[in-house]
Protein backbone atom coordinates (compact mmCIF):
# COMPACT_ATOMS: atom_id res chain seq x y z
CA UNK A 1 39.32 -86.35 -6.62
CA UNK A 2 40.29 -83.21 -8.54
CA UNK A 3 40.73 -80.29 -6.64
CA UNK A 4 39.83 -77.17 -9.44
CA UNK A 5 38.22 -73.96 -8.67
CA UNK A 6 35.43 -74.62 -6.17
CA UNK A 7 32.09 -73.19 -7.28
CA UNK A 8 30.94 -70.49 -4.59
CA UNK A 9 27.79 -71.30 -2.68
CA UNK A 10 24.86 -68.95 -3.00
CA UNK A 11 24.84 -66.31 -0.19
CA UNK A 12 28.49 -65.94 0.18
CA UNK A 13 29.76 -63.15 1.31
CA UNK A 14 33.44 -63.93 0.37
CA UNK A 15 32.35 -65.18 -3.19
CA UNK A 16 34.63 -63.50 -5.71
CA UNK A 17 33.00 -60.97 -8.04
CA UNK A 18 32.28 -62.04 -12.01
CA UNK A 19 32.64 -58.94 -14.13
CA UNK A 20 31.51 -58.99 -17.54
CA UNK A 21 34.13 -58.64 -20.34
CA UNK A 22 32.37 -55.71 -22.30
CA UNK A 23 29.47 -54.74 -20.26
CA UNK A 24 28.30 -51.76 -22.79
CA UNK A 25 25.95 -49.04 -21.98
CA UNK A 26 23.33 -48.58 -19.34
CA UNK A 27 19.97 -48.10 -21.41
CA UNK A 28 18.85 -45.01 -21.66
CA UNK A 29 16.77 -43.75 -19.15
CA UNK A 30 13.99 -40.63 -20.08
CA UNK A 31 12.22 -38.54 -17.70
CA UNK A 32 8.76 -39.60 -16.87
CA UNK A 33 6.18 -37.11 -16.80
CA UNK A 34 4.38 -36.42 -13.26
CA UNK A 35 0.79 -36.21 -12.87
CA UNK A 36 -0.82 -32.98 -11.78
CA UNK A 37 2.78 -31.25 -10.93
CA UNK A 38 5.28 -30.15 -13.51
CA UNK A 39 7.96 -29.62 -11.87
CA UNK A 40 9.29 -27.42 -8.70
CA UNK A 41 10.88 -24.11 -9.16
CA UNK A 42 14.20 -23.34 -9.40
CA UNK A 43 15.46 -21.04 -6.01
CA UNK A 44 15.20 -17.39 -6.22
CA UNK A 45 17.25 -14.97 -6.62
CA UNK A 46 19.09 -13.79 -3.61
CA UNK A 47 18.26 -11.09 -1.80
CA UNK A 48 14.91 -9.51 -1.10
CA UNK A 49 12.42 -9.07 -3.99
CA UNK A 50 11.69 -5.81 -5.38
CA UNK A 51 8.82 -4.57 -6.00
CA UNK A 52 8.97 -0.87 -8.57
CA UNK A 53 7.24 2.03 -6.16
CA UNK A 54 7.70 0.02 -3.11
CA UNK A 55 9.11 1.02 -0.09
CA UNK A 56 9.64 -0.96 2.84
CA UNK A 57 10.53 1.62 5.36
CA UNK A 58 8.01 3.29 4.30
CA UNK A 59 3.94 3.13 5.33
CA UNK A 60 1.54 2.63 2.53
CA UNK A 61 -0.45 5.13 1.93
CA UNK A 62 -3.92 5.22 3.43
CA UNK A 63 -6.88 4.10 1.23
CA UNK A 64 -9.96 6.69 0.19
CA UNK A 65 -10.40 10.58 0.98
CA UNK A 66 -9.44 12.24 4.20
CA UNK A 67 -12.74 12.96 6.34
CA UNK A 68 -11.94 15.97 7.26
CA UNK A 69 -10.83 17.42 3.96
CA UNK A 70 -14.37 16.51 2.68
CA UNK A 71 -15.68 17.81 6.05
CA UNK A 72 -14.05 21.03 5.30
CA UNK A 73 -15.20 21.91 1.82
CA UNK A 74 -18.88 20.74 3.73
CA UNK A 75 -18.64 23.11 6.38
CA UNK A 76 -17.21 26.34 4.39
CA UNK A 77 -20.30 25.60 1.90
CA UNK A 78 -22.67 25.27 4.72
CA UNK A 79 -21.51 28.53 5.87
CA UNK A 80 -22.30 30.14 2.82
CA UNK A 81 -25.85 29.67 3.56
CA UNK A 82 -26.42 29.97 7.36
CA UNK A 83 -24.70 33.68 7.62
CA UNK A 84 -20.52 32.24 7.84
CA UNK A 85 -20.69 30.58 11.32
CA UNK A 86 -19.82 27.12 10.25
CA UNK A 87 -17.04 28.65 7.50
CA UNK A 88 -15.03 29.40 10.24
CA UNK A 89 -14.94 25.24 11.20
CA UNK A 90 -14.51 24.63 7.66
CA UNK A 91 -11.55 27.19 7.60
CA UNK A 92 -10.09 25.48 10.73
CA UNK A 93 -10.91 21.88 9.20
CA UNK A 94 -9.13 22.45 5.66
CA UNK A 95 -5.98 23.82 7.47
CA UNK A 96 -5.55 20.51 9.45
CA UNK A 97 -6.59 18.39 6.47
CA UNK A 98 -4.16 19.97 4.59
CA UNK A 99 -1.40 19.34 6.90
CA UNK A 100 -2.15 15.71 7.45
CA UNK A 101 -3.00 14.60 3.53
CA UNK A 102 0.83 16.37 3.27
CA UNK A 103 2.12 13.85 6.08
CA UNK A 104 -0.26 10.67 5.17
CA UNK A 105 0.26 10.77 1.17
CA UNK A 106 -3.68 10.42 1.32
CA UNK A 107 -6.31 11.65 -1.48
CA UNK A 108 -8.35 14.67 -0.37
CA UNK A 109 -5.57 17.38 -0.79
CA UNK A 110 -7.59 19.57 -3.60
CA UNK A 111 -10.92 19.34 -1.21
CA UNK A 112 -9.01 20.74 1.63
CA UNK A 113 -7.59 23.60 0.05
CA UNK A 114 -11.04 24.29 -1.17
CA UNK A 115 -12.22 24.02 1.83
CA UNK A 116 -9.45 26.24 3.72
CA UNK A 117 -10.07 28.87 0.81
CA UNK A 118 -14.37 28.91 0.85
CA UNK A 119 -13.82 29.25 4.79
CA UNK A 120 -11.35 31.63 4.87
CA UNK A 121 -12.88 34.20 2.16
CA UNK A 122 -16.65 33.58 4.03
CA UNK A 123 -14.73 34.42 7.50
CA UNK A 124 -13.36 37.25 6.28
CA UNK A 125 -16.81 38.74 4.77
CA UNK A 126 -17.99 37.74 8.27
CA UNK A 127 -15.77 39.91 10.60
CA UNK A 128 -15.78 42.60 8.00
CA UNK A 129 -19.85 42.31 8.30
CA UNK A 130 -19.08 42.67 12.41
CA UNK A 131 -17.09 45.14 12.12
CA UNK A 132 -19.42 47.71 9.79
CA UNK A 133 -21.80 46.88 11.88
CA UNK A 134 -20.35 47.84 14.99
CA UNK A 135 -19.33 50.63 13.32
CA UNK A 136 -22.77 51.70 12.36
CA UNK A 137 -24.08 51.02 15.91
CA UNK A 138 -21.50 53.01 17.46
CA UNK A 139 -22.02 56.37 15.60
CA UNK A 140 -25.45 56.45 15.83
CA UNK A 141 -26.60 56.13 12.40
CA UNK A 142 -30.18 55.71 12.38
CA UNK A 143 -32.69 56.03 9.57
CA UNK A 144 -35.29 58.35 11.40
């Protein structure tokens, strides 16, 4: 009996390891297009995102008119027609509007101003109305 190289049994975990002598390249291997999904997104940039006439510290600005700046401009036109009384809530009204479309950023500044202006000019014609006739009443006047 010869005694040469033994072949290895199948399964052997001490079998020695057959290289090939010029194994050549792997074959080429090309991407395979997914169904439905392209591909994920590359990471963002670092940081916080940002966004041009955004400010975080910031609250937005309140949507539509102030009420009372339109409630204003109401009430000093109002008081042109029932003798001033309600022009001097629309003065009152268009000052505070005013003040608080300054503060919020919200629309309604132009109406408020109005407003302020219509109740101010109508108040004024009002106490100067008072005032003649108190005036008239107190010296007397009378037309007989």
């Amino acid at each position: 009996m010869s005694e040469g190289p033994q072949q290895p049994l199948p399964g052997d975990p001490n079998a020695p390891w057959d290289y090939p002598a010029d194994p050549g390249l792997p074959p080429p291997i090309y991407p395979q297009p997914q169904a439905g999904f392209p591909g994920a997104p590359g990471y963002p940039p670092p940081g916080f995102p940002v966004y041009p006439g955004y400010d975080p510290y910031r609250p937005a600005k309140p949507l539509g008119t102030n009420g009372k700046a339109v409630g204003a401009l109401i009430a000093a036109l109002v008081g042109l027609l029932f003798c001033g009384v309600p022009s001097v809530l629309g003065l009152v009204l268009g000052v505070i509007a005013m003040r608080e479309t300054r503060r919020t950023g919200q629309d309604g500044y132009g109406l408020a101003l109005a407003g302020a202006v219509i109740g101010g000019v109508v108040t004024a014609g009002l106490v100067l109305m008072i005032l003649l006739w108190i005036g008239i009443v107190a010296s007397g006047f009378s037309l007989v």
